[in-house]
C-alpha atoms as a PDB file:
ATOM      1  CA  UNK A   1     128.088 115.922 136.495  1.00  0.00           C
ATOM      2  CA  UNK A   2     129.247 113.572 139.389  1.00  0.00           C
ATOM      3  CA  UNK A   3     131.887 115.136 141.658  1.00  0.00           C
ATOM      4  CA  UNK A   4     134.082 112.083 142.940  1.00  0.00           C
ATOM      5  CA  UNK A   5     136.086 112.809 145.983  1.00  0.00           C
ATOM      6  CA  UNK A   6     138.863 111.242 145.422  1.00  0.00           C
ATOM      7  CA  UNK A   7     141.402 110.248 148.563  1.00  0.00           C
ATOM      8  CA  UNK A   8     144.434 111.053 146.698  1.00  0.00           C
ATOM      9  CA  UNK A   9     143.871 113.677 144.562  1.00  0.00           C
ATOM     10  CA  UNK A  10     140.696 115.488 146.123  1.00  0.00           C
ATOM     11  CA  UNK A  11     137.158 116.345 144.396  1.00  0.00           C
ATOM     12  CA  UNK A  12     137.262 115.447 140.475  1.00  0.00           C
ATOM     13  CA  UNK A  13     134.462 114.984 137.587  1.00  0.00           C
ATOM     14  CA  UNK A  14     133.396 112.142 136.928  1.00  0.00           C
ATOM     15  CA  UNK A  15     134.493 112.197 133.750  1.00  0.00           C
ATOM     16  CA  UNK A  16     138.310 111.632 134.918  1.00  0.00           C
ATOM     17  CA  UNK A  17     137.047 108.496 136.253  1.00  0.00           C
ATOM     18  CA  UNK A  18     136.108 104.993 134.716  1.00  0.00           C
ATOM     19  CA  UNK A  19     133.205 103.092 136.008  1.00  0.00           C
ATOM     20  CA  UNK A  20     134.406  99.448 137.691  1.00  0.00           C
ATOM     21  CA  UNK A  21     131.225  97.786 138.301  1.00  0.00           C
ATOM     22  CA  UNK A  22     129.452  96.961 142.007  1.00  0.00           C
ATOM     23  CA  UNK A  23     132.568  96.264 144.284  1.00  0.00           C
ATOM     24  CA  UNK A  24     130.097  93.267 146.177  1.00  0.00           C
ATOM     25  CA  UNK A  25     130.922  90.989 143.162  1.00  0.00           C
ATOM     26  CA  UNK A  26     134.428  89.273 142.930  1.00  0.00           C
ATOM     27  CA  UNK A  27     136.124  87.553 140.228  1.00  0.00           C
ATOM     28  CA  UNK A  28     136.194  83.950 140.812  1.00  0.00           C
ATOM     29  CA  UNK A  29     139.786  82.776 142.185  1.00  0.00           C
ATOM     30  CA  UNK A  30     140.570  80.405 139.655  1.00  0.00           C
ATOM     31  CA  UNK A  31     138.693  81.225 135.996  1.00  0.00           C
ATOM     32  CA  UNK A  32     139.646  78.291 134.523  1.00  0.00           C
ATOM     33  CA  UNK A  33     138.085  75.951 137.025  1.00  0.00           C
ATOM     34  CA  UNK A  34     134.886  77.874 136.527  1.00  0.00           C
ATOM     35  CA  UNK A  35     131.824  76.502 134.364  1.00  0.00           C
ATOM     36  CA  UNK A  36     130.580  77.985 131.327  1.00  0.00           C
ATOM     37  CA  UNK A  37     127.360  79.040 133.309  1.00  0.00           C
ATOM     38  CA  UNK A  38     128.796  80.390 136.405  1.00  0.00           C
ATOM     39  CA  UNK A  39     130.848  82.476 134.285  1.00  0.00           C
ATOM     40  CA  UNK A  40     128.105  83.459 132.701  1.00  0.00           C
ATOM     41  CA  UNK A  41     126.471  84.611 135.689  1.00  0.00           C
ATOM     42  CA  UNK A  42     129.861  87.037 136.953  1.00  0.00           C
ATOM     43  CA  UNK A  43     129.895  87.644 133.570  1.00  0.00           C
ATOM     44  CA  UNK A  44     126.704  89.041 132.556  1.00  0.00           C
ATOM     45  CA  UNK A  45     123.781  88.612 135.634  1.00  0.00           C
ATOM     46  CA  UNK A  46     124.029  91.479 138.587  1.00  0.00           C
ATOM     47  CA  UNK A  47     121.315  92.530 140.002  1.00  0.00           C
ATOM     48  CA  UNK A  48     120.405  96.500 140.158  1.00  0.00           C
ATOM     49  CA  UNK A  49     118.856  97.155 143.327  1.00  0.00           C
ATOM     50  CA  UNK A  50     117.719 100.842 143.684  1.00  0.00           C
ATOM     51  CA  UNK A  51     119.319 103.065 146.640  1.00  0.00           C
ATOM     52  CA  UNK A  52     122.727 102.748 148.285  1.00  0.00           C
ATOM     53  CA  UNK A  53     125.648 100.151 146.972  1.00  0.00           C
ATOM     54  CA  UNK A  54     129.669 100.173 146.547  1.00  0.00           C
ATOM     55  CA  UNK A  55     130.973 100.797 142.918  1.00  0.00           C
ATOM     56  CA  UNK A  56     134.474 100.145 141.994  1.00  0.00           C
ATOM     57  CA  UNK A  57     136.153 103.459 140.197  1.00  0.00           C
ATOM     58  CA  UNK A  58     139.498 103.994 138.571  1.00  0.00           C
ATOM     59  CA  UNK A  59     140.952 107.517 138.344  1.00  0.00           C
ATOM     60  CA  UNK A  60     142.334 107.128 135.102  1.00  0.00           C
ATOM     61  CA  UNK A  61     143.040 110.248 134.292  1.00  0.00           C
ATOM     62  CA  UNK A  62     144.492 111.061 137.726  1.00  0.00           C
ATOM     63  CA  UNK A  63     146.209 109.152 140.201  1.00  0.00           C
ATOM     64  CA  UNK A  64     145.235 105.827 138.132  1.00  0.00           C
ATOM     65  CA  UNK A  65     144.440 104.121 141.172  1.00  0.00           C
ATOM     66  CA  UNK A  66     141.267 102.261 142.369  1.00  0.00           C
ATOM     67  CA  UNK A  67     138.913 103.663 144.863  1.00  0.00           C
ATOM     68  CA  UNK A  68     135.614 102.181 146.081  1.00  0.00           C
ATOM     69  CA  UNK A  69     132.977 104.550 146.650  1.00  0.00           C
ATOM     70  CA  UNK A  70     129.540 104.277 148.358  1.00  0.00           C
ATOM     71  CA  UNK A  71     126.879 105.927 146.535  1.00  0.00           C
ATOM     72  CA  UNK A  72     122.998 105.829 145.969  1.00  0.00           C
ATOM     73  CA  UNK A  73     122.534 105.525 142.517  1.00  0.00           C
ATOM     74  CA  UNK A  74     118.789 106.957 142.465  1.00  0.00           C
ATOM     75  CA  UNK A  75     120.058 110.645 143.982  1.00  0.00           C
ATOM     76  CA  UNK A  76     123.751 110.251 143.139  1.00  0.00           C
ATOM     77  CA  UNK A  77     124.340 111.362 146.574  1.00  0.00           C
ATOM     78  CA  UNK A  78     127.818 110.450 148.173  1.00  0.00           C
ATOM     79  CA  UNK A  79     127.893 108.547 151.224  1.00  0.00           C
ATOM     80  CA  UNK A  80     131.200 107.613 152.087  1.00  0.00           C
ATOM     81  CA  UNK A  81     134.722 106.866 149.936  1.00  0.00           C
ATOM     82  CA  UNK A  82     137.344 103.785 150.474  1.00  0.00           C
ATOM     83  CA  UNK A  83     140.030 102.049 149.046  1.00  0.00           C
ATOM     84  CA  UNK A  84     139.765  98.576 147.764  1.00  0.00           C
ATOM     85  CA  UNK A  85     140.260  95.652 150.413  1.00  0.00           C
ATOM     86  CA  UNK A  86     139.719  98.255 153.362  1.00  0.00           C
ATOM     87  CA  UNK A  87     136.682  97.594 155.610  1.00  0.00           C
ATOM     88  CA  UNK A  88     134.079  99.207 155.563  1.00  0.00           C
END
């Protein structure tokens, strides 16, 4: 199981946490301005690159905020832990 160290309410299992998708891809601004097929690529296309990337997580069963952590998903290993909009 995936340890999460979360900024507010320390180390918790993954399991207390729901997965938010890569945190490099952003909704558009205005969805209704959007074509059918570029919605259909933020939709539904992402690539999935092997090694390190940033995830978007939501404690939902603890602080119920959003965190954005930066983890290799071939080892799992943790490399560093934000919050959404911060630099990185």
């Amino acid at each position: 199981m995936l340890l999460i160290p979360c900024p507010h309410c320390g180390p918790s299992a993954q399991t207390e946490f729901t997965y938010g998708g890569d945190a490099g891809v952003n909704r558009p601004e205005d969805p209704w301005r959007v074509s059918d097929a570029d919605w259909h690529a933020y939709l539904h296309l992402r690539a999935n690159p092997r090694g390190s990337h940033d995830e978007r997580w939501y404690h939902s069963l603890g602080c119920r905020r959003w965190i954005v952590l930066h983890r290799d998903v071939s080892t799992h290993a943790i490399a560093g832990i934000g919050l959404p909009g911060e630099a990185r």
